[in-house]
PDB file of N, CA and C in Angstrom:
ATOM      1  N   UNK A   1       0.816  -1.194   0.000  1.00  0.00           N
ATOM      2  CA  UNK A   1       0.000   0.000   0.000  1.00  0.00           C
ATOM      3  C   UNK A   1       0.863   1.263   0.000  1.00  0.00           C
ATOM      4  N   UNK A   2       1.746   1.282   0.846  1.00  0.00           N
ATOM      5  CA  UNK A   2       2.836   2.492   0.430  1.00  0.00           C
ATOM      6  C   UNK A   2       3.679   2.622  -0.159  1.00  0.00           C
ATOM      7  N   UNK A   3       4.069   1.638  -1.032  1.00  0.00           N
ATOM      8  CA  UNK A   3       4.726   1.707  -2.164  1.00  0.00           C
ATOM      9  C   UNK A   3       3.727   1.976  -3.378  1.00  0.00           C
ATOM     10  N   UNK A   4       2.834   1.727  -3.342  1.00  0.00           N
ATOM     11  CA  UNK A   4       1.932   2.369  -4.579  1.00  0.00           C
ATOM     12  C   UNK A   4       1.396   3.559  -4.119  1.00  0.00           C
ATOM     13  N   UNK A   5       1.467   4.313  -3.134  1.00  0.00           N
ATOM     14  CA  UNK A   5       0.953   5.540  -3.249  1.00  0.00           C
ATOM     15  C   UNK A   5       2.390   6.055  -3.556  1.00  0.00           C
ATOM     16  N   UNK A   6       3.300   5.798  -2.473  1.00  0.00           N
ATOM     17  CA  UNK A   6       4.807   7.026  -3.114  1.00  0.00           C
ATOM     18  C   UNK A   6       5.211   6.507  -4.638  1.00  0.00           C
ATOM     19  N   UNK A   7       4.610   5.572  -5.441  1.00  0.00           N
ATOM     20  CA  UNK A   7       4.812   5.468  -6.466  1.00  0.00           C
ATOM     21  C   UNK A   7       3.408   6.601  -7.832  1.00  0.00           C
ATOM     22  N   UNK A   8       2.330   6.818  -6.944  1.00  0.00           N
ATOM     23  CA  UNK A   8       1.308   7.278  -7.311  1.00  0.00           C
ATOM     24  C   UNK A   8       1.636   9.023  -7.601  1.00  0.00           C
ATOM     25  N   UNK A   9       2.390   8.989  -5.962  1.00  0.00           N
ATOM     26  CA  UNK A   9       3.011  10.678  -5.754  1.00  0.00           C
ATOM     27  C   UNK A   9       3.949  11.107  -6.798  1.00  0.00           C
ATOM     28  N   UNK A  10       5.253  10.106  -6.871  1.00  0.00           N
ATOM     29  CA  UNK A  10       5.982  10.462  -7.824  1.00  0.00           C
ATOM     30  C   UNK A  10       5.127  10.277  -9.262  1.00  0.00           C
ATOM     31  N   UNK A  11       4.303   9.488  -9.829  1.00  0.00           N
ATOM     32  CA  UNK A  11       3.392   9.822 -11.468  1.00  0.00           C
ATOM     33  C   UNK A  11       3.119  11.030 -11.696  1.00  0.00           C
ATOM     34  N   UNK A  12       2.712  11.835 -10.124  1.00  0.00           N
ATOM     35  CA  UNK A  12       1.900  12.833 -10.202  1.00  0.00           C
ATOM     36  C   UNK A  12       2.936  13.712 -10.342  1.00  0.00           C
ATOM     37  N   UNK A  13       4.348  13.751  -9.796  1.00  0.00           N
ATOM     38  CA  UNK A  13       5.282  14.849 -10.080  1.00  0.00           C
ATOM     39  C   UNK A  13       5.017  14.581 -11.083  1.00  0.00           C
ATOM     40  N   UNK A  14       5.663  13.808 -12.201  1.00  0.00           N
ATOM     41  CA  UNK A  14       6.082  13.246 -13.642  1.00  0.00           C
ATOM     42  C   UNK A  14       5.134  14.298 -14.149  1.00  0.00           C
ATOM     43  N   UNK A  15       3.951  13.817 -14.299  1.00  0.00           N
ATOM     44  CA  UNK A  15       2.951  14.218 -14.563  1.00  0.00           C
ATOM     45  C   UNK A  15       2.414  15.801 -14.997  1.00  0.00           C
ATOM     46  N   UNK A  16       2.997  16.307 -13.481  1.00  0.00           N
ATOM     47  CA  UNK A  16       3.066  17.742 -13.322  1.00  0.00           C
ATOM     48  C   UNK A  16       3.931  18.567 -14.088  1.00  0.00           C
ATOM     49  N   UNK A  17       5.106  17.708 -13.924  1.00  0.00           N
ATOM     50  CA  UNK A  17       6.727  18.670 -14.839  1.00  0.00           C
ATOM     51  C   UNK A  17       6.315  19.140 -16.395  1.00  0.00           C
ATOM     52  N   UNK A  18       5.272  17.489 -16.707  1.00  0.00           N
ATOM     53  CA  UNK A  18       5.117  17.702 -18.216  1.00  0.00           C
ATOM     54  C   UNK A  18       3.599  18.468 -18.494  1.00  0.00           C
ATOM     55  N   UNK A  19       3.199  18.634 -17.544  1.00  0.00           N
ATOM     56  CA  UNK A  19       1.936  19.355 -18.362  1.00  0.00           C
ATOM     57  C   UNK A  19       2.563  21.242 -17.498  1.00  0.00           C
ATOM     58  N   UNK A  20       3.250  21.305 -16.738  1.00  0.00           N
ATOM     59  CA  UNK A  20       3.984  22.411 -16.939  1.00  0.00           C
ATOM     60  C   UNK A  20       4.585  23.332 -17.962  1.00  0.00           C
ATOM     61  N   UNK A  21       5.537  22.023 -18.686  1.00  0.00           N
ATOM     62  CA  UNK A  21       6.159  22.387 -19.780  1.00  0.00           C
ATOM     63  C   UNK A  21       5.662  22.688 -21.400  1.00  0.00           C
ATOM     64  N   UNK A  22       4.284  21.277 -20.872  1.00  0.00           N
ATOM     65  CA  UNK A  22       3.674  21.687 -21.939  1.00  0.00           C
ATOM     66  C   UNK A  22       2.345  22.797 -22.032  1.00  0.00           C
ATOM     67  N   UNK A  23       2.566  23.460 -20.874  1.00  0.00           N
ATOM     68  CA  UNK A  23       1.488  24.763 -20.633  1.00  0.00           C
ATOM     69  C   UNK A  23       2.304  25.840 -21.213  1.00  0.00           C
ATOM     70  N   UNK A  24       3.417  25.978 -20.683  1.00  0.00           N
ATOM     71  CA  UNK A  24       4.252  26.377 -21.251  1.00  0.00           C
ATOM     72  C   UNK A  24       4.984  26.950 -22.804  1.00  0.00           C
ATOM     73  N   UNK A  25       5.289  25.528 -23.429  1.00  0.00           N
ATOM     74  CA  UNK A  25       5.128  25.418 -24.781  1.00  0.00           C
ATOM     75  C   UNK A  25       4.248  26.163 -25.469  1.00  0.00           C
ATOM     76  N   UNK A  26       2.768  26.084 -24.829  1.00  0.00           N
ATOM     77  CA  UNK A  26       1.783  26.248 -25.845  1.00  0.00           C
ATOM     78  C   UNK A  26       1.019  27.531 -25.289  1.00  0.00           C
ATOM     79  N   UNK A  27       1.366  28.160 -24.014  1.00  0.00           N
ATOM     80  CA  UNK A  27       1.084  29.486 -24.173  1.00  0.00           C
ATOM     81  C   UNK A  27       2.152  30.299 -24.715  1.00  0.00           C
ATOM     82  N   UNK A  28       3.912  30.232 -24.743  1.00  0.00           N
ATOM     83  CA  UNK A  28       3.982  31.345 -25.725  1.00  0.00           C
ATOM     84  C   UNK A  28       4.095  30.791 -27.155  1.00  0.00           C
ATOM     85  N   UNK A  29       3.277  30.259 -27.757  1.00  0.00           N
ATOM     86  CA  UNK A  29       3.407  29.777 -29.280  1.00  0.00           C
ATOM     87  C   UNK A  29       4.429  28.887 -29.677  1.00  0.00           C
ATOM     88  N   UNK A  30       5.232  28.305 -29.217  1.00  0.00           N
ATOM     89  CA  UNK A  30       6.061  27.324 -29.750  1.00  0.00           C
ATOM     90  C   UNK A  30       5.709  26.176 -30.122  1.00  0.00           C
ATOM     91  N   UNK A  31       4.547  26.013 -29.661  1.00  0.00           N
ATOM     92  CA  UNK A  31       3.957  24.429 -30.262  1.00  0.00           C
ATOM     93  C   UNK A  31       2.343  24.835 -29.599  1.00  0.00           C
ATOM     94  N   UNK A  32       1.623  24.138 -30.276  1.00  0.00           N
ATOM     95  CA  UNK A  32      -0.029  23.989 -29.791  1.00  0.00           C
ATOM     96  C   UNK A  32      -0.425  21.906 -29.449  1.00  0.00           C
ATOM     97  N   UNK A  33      -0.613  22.457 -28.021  1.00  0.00           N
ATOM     98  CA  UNK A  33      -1.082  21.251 -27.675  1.00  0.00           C
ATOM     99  C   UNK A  33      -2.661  21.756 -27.311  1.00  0.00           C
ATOM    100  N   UNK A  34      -3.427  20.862 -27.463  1.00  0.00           N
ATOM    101  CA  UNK A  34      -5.075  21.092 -27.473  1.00  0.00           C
ATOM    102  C   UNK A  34      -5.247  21.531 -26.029  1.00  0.00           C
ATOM    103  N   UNK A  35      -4.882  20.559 -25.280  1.00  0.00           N
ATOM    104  CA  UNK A  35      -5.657  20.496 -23.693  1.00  0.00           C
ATOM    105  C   UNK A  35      -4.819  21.518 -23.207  1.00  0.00           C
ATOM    106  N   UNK A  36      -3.827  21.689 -23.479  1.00  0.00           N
ATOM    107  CA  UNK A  36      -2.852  22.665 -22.289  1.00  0.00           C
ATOM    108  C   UNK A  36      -2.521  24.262 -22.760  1.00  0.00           C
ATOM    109  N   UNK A  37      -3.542  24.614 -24.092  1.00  0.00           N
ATOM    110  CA  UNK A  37      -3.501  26.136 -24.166  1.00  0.00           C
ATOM    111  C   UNK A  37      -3.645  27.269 -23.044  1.00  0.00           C
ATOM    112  N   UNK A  38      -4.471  26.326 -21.786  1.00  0.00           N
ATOM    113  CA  UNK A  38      -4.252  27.511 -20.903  1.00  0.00           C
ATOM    114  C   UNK A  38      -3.960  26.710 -19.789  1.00  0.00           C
ATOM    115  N   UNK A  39      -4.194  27.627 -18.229  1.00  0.00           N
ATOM    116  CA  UNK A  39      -3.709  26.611 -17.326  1.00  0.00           C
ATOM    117  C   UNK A  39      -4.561  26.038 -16.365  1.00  0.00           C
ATOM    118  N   UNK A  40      -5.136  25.071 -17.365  1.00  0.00           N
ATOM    119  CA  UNK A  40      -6.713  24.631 -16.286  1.00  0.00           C
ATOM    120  C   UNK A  40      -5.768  23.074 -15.909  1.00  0.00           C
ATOM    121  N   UNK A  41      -5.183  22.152 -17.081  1.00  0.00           N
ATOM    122  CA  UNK A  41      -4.721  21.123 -17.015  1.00  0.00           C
ATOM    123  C   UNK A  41      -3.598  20.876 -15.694  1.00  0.00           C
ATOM    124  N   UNK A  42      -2.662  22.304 -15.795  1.00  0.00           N
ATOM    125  CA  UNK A  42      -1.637  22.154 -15.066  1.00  0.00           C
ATOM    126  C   UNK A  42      -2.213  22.439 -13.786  1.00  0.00           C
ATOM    127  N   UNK A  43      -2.930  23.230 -13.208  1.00  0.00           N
ATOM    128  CA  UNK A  43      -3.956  23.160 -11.929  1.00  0.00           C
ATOM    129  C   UNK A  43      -4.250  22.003 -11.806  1.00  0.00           C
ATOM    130  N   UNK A  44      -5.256  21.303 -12.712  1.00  0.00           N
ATOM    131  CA  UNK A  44      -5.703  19.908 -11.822  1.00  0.00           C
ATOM    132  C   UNK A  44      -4.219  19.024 -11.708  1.00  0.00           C
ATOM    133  N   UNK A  45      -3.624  19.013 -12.441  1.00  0.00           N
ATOM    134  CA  UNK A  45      -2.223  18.147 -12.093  1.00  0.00           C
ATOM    135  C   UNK A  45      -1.603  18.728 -10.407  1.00  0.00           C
ATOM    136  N   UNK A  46      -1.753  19.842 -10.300  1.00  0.00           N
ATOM    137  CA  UNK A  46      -0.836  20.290  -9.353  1.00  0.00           C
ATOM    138  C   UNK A  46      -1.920  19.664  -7.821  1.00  0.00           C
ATOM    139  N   UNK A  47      -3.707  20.107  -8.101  1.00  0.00           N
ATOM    140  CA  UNK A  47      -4.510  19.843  -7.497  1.00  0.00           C
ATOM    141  C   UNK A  47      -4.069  18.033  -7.163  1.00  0.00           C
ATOM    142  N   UNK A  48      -3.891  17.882  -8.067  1.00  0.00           N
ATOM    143  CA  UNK A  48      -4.006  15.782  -7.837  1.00  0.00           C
ATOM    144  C   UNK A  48      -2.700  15.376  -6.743  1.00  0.00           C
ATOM    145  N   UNK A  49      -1.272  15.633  -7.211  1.00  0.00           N
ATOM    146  CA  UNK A  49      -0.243  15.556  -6.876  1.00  0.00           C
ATOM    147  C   UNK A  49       0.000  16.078  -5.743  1.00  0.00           C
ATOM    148  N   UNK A  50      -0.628  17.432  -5.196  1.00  0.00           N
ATOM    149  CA  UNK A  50      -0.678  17.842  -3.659  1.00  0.00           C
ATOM    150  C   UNK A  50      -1.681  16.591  -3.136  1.00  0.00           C
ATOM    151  N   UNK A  51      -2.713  16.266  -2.831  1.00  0.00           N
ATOM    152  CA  UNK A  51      -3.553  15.732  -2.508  1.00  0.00           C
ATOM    153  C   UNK A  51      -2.639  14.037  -2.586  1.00  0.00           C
ATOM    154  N   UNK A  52      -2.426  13.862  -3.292  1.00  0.00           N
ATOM    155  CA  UNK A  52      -1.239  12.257  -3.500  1.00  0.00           C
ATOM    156  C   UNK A  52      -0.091  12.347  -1.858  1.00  0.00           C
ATOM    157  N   UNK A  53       0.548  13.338  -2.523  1.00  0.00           N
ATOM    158  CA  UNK A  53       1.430  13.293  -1.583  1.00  0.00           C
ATOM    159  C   UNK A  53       0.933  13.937   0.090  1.00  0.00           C
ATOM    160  N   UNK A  54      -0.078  14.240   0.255  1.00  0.00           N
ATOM    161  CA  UNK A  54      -0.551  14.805   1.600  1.00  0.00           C
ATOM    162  C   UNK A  54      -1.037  13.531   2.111  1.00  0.00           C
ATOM    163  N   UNK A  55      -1.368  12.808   1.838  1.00  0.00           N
ATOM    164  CA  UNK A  55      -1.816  11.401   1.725  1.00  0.00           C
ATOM    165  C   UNK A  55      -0.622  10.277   2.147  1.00  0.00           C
ATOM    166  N   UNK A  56       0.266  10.445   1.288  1.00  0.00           N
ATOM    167  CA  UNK A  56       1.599  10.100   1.184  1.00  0.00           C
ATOM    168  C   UNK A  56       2.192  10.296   2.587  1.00  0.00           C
ATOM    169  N   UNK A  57       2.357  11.337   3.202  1.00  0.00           N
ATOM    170  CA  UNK A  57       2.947  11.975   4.416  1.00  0.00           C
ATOM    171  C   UNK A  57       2.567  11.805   5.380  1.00  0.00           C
ATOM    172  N   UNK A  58       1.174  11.708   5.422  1.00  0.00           N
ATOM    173  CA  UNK A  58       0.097  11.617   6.573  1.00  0.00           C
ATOM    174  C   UNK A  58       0.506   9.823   6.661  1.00  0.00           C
ATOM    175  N   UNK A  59       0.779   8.816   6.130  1.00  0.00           N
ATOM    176  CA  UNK A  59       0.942   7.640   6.098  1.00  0.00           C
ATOM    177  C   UNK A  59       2.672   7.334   6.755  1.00  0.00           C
ATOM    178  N   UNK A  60       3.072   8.031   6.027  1.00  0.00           N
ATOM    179  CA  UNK A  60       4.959   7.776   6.779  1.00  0.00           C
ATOM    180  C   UNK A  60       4.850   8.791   7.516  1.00  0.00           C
ATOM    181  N   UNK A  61       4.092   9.280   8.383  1.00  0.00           N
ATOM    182  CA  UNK A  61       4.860  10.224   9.140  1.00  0.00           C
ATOM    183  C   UNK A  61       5.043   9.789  10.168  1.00  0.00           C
ATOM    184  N   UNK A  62       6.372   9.642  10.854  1.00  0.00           N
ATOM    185  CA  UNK A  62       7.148   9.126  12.069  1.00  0.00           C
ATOM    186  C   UNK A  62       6.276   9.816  13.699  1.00  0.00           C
ATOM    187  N   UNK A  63       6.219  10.724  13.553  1.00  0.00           N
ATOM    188  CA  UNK A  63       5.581  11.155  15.013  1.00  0.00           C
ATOM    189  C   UNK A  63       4.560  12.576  14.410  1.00  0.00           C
ATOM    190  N   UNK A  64       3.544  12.912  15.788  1.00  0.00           N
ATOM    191  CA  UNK A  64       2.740  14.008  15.559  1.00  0.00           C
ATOM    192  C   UNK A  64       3.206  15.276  14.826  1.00  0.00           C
ATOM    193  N   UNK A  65       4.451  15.629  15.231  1.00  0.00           N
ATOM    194  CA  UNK A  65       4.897  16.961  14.970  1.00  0.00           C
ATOM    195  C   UNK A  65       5.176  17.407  13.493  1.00  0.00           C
ATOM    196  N   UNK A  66       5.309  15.885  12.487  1.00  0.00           N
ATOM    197  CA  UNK A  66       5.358  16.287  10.979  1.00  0.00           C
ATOM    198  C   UNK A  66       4.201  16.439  10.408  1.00  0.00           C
ATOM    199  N   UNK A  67       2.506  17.005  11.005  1.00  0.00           N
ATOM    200  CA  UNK A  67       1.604  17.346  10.250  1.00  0.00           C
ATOM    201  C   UNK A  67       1.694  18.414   9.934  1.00  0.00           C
ATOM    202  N   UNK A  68       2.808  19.031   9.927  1.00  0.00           N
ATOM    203  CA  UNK A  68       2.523  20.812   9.091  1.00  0.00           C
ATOM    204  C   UNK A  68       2.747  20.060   7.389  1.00  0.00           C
ATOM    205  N   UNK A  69       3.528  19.204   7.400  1.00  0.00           N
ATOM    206  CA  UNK A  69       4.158  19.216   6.061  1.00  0.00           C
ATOM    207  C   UNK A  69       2.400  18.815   4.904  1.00  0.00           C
ATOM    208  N   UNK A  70       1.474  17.818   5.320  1.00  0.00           N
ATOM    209  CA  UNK A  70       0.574  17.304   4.718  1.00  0.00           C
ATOM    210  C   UNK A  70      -0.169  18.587   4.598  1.00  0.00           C
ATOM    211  N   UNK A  71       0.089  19.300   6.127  1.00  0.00           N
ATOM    212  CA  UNK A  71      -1.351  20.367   5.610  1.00  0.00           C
ATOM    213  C   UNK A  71      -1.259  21.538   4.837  1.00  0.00           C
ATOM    214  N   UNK A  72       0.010  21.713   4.683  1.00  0.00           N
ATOM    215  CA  UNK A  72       0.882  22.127   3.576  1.00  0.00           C
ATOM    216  C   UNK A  72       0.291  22.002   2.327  1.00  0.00           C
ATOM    217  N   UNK A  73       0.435  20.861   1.894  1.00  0.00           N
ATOM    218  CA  UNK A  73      -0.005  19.886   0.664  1.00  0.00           C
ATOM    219  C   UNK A  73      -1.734  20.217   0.476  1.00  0.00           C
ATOM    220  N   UNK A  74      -2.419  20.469   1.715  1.00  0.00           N
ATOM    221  CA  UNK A  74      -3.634  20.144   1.667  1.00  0.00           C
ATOM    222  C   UNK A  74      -4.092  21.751   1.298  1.00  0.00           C
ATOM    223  N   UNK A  75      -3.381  22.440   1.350  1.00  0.00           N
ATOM    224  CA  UNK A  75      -3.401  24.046   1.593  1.00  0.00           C
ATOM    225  C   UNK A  75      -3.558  24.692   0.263  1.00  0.00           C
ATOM    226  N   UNK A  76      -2.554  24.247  -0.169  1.00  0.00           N
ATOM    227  CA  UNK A  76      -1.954  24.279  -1.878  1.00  0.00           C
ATOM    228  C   UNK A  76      -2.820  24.256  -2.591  1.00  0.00           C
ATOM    229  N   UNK A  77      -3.769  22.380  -2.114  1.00  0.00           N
ATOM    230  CA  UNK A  77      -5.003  21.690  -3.239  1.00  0.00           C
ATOM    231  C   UNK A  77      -5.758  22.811  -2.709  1.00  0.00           C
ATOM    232  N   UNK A  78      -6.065  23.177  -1.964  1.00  0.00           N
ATOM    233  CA  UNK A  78      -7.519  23.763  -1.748  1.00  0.00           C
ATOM    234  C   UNK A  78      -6.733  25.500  -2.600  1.00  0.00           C
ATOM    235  N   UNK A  79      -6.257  25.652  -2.125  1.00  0.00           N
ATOM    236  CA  UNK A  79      -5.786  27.357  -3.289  1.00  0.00           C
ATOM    237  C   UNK A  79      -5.848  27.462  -4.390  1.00  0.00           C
ATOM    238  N   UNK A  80      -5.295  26.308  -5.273  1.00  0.00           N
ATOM    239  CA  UNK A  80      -5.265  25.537  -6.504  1.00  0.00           C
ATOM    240  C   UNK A  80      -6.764  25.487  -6.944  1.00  0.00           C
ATOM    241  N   UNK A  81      -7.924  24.279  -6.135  1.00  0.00           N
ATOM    242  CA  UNK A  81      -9.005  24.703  -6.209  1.00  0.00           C
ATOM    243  C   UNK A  81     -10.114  26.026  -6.513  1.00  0.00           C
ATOM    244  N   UNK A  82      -9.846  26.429  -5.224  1.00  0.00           N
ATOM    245  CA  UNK A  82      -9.921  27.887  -5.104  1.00  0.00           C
ATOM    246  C   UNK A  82      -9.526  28.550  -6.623  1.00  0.00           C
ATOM    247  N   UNK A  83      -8.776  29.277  -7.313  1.00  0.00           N
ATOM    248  CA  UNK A  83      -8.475  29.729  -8.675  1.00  0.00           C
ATOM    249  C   UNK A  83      -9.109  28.892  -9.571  1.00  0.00           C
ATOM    250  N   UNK A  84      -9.411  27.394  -9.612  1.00  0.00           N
ATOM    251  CA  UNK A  84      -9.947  26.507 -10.730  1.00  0.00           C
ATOM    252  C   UNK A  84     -11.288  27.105 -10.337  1.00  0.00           C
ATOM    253  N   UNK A  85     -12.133  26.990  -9.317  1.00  0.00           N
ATOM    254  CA  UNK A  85     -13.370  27.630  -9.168  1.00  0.00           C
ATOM    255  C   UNK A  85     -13.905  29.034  -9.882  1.00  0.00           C
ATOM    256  N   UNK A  86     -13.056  30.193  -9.346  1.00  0.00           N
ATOM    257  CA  UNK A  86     -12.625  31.447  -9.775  1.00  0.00           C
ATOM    258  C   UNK A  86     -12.868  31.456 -10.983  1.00  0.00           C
ATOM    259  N   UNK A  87     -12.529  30.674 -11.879  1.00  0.00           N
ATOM    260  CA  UNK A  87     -12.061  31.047 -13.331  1.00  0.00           C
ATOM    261  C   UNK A  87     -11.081  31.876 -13.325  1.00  0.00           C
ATOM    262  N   UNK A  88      -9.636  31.043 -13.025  1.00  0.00           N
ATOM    263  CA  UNK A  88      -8.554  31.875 -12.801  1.00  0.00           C
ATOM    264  C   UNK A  88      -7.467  31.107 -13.606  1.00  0.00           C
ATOM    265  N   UNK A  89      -7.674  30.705 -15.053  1.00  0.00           N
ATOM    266  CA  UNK A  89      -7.224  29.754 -15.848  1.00  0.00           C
ATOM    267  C   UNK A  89      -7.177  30.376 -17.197  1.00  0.00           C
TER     268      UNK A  89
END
């Protein structure tokens, strides 16, 4: 079980780097990819991958005192959210 989520967390980096790059790419004109003309894709990636790894942390975490780091993570998804709601994409 925790090897497939820290394996789930790291997809979701992967995941993230490339729809970064390819938000990237295709907002200043160097290439047109369909889904990632603006930045709704790279939000839900970032949304998924916080939420993975808060998950992730909350599972290995050695004693009480490392819950800042998850709620961290959990902080992010909900801000992330927050702007996807907005229409801030």
């Amino acid at each position: 079980m925790k090897r497939t989520i820290s394996l789930l967390g790291w997809i979701g980096v992967i995941f993230t780097i490339i729809a970064l790059v390819l938000t990237l790419l295709t907002t200043y004109h160097f290439t047109y990819v369909k889904y990632f003309n603006d930045y709704y894709m790279l939000q839900w990636s970032i949304f998924g991958t916080m939420i993975i790894w808060a998950v992730n942390m909350i599972i290995f975490r050695s004693n009480f005192k490392n819950i800042v780091y998850p709620i961290t993570c959990v902080i992010i998804a909900c801000v992330t959210m927050f702007f996807m709601y907005m229409k801030v994409f």
